[in-house]
Protein backbone atom coordinates (compact mmCIF):
# COMPACT_ATOMS: atom_id res chain seq x y z
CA UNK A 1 0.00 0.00 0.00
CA UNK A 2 3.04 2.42 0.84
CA UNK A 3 4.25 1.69 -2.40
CA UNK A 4 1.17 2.61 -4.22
CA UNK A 5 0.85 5.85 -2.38
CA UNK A 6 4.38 7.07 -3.10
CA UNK A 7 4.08 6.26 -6.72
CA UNK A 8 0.61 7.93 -7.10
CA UNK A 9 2.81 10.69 -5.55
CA UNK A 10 5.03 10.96 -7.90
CA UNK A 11 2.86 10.73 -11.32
CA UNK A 12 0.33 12.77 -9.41
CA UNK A 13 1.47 16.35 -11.31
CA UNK A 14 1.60 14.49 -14.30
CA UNK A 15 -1.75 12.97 -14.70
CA UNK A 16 -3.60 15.54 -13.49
CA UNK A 17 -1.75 18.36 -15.30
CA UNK A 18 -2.11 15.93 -18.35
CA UNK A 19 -6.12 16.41 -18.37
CA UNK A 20 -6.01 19.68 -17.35
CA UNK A 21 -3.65 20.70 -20.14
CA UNK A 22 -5.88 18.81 -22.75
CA UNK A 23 -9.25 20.08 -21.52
CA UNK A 24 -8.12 24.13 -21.69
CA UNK A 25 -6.28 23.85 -24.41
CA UNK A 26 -9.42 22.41 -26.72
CA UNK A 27 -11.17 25.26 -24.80
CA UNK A 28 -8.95 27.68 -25.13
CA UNK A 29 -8.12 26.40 -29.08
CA UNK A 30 -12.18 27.73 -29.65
CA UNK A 31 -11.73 31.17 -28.57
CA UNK A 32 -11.64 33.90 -30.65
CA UNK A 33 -8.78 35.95 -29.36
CA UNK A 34 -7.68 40.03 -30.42
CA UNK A 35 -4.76 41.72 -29.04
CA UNK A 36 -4.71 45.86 -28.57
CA UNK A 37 -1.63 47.78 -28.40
CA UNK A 38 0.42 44.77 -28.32
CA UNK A 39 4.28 45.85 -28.11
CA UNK A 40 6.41 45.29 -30.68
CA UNK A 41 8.63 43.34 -28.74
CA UNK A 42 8.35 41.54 -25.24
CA UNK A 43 12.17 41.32 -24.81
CA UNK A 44 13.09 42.69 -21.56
CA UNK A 45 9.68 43.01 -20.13
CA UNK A 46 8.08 41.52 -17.67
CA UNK A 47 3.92 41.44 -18.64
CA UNK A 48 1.65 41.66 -15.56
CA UNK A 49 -1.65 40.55 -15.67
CA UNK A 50 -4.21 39.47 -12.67
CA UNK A 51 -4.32 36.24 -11.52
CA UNK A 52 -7.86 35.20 -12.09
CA UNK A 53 -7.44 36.08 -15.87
CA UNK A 54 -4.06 34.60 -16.81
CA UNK A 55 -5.58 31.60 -18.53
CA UNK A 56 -5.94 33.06 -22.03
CA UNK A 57 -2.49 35.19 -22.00
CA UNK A 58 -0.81 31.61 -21.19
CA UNK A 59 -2.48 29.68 -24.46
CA UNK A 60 -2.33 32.87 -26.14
CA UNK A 61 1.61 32.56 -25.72
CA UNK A 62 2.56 29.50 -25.66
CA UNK A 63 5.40 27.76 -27.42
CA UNK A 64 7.54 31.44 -27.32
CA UNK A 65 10.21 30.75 -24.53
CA UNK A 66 8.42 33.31 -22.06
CA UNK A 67 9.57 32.24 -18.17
CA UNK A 68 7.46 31.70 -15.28
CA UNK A 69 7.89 31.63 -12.05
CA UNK A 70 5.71 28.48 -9.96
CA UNK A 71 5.64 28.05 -6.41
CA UNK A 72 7.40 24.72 -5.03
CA UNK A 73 4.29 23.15 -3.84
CA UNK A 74 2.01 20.63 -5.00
CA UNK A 75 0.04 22.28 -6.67
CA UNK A 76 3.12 24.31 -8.49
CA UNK A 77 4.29 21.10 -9.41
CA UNK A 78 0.98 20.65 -11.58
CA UNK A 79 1.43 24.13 -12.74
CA UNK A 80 4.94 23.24 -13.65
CA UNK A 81 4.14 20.46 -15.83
CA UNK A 82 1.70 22.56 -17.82
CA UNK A 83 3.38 25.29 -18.14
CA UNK A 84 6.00 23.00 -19.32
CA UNK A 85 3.62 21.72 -22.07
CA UNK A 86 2.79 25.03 -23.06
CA UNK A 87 6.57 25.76 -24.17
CA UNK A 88 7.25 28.38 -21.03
CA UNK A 89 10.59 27.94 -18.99
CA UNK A 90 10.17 27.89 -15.31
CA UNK A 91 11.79 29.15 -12.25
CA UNK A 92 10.75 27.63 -9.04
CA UNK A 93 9.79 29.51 -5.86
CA UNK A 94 7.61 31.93 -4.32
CA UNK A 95 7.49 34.42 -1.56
CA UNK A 96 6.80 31.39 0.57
CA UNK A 97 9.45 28.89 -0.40
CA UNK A 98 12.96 30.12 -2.14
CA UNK A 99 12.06 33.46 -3.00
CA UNK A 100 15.25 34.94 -3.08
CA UNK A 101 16.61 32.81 -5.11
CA UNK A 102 14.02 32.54 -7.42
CA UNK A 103 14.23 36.64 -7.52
CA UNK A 104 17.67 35.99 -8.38
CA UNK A 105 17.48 33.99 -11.22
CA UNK A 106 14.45 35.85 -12.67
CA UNK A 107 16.33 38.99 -12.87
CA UNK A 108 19.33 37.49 -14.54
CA UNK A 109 17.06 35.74 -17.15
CA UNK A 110 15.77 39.59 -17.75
CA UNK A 111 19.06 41.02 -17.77
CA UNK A 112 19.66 38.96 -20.31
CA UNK A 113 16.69 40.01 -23.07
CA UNK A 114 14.45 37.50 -21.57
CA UNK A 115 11.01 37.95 -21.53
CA UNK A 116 8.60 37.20 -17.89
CA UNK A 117 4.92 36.49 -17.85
CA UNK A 118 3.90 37.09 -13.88
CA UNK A 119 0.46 37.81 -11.61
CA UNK A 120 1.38 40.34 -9.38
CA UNK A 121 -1.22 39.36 -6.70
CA UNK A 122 -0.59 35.57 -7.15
CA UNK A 123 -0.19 32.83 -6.07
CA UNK A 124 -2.47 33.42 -2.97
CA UNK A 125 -3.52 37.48 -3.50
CA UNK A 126 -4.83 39.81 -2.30
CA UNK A 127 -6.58 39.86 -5.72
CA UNK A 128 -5.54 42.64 -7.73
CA UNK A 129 -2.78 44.05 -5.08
CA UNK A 130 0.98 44.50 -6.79
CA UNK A 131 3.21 42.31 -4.58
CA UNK A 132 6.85 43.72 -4.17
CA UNK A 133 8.62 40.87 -5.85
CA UNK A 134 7.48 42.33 -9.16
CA UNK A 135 8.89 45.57 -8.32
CA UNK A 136 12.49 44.68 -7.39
CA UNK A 137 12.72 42.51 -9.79
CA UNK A 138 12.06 45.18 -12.77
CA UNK A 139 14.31 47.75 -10.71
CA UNK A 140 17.33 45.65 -10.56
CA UNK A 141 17.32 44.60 -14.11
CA UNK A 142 16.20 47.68 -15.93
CA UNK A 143 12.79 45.31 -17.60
CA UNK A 144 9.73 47.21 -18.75
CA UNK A 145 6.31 46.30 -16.40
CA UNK A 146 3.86 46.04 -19.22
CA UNK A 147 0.02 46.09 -17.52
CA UNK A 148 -2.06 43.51 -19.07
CA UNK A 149 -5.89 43.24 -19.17
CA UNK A 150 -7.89 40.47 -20.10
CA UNK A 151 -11.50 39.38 -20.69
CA UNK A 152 -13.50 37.31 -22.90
CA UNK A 153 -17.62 36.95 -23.94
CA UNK A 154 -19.62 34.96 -22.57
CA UNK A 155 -17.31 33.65 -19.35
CA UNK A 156 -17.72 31.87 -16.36
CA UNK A 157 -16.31 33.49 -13.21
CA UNK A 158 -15.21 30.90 -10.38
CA UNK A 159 -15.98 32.02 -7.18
CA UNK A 160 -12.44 31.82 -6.11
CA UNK A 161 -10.06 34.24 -4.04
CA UNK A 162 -8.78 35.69 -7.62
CA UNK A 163 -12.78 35.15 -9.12
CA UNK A 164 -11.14 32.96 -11.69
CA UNK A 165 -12.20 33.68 -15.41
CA UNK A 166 -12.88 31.12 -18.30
CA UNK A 167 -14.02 31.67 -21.52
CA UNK A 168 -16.99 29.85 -22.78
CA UNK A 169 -16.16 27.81 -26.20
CA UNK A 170 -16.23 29.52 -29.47
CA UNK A 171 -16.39 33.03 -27.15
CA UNK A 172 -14.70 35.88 -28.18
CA UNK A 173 -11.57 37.02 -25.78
CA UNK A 174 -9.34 40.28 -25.85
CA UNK A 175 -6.21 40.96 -24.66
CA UNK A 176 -5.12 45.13 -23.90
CA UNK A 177 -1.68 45.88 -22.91
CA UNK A 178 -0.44 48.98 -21.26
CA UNK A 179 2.14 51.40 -22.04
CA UNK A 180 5.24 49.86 -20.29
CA UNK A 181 6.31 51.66 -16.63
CA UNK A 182 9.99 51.46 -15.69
CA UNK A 183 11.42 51.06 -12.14
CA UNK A 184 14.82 53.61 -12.28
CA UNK A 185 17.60 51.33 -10.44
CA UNK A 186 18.48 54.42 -8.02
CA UNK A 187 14.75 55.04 -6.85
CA UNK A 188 13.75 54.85 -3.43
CA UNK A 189 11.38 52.88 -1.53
CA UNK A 190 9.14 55.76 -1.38
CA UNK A 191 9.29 56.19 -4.94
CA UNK A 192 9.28 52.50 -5.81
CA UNK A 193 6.11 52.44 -3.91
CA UNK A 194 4.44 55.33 -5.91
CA UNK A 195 5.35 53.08 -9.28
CA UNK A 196 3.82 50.25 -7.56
CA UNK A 197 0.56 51.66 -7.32
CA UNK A 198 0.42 53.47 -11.05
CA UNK A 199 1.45 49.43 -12.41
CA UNK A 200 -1.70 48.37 -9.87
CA UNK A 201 -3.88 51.26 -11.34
CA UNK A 202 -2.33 50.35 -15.31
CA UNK A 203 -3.53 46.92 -14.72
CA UNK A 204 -7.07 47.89 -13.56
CA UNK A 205 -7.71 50.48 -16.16
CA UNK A 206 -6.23 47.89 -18.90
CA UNK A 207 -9.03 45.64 -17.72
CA UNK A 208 -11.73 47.82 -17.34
CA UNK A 209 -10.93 48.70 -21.24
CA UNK A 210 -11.01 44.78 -22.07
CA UNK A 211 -14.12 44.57 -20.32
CA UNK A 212 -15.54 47.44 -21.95
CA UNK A 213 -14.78 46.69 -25.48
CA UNK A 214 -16.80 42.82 -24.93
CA UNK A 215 -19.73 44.52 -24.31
CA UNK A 216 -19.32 44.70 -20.04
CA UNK A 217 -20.25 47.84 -18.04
């Protein structure tokens, strides 16, 4: 019986993440999806979106070498192998578990050109509150924030801590990015604070524009 446990353990992420991955994507695969004011280029950014609407950025870029960073618990090691699936690279840790280092690696991965898709309020929120990881990360390696906003017609909306969104099939989704917002490397917490609430504000108004254009008061 031990044994049986431990290897249900161990294939656990994998067969779950497995159906998961194949249910979205045929989902996700219906949707009808437009982009506004999408930037040129996504090297050296870091795109921040909500929590509860990341689903249809994440299909939307799959397969593109993004990175993403996953908590190191069970659940993140279902996330993991999805993400995986989907073609992202991903960095282990959280605030909770091997931040720091995960901080670390993130910012040389952006010094480098590379290109981060993050939820600011994630993995456990507040919903829609910029955490500070985001922010030191874009100050020490010079990346552009780039406010995302998301929605999609007709949707259900989980009633989780984040109010989860997925698109019905065949519905019609939109993406809005922001102007990018740049963290100077010699601000101070004061300031670093005031650029942490214009990203949280970008993000909301990017959103209430997404919203607006499907049709949503």
């Amino acid at each position: 019986m031990g044994k049986l446990k431990a290897k249900w353990r161990e294939k656990r992420p994998e067969i779950i993440s497995g159906g998961l991955y194949r249910f979205v994507r045929t989902l996700i695969s219906s949707v009808r999806i437009t982009e506004v004011n999408k930037p040129e280029s996504f090297d050296k950014s870091i795109c921040c979106g909500w929590h509860g609407k990341s689903v249809m950025f994440a299909f939307r870029h799959k397969n593109k070498g993004f990175y993403v960073l996953i908590s190191q618990s069970r659940d993140g090691d279902i996330q993991n192998e999805i993400f995986t699936r989907l073609g992202y690279k991903t960095i282990r840790g959280s605030t909770a578990r091997d931040g720091a280092r995960a901080a670390v690696e993130a910012i040389k991965v952006l010094r480098k050109g590379g290109t981060m898709a993050m939820t600011p309020d994630g993995p456990r929120g507040p919903s829609g509150i910029v955490q500070g990881g985001v922010m030191t990360m874009a100050q020490k390696s010079g990346a552009a924030l780039v406010p995302v906003g998301l929605s999609a017609r007709p949707r259900w909306i989980i009633p989780t801590w984040d109010n989860y969104m997925i698109p019905y099939p065949g519905a019609k989704g939109i993406i809005v990015y922001g102007e990018p917002i740049f963290v100077p490397k010699e601000a101070t917490e004061e300031e670093v604070e005031v650029i942490r609430l214009q990203l949280q504000d970008a993000i909301n108004l990017v959103e209430a524009e997404a919203d607006k254009l499907m049709g949503y008061k």
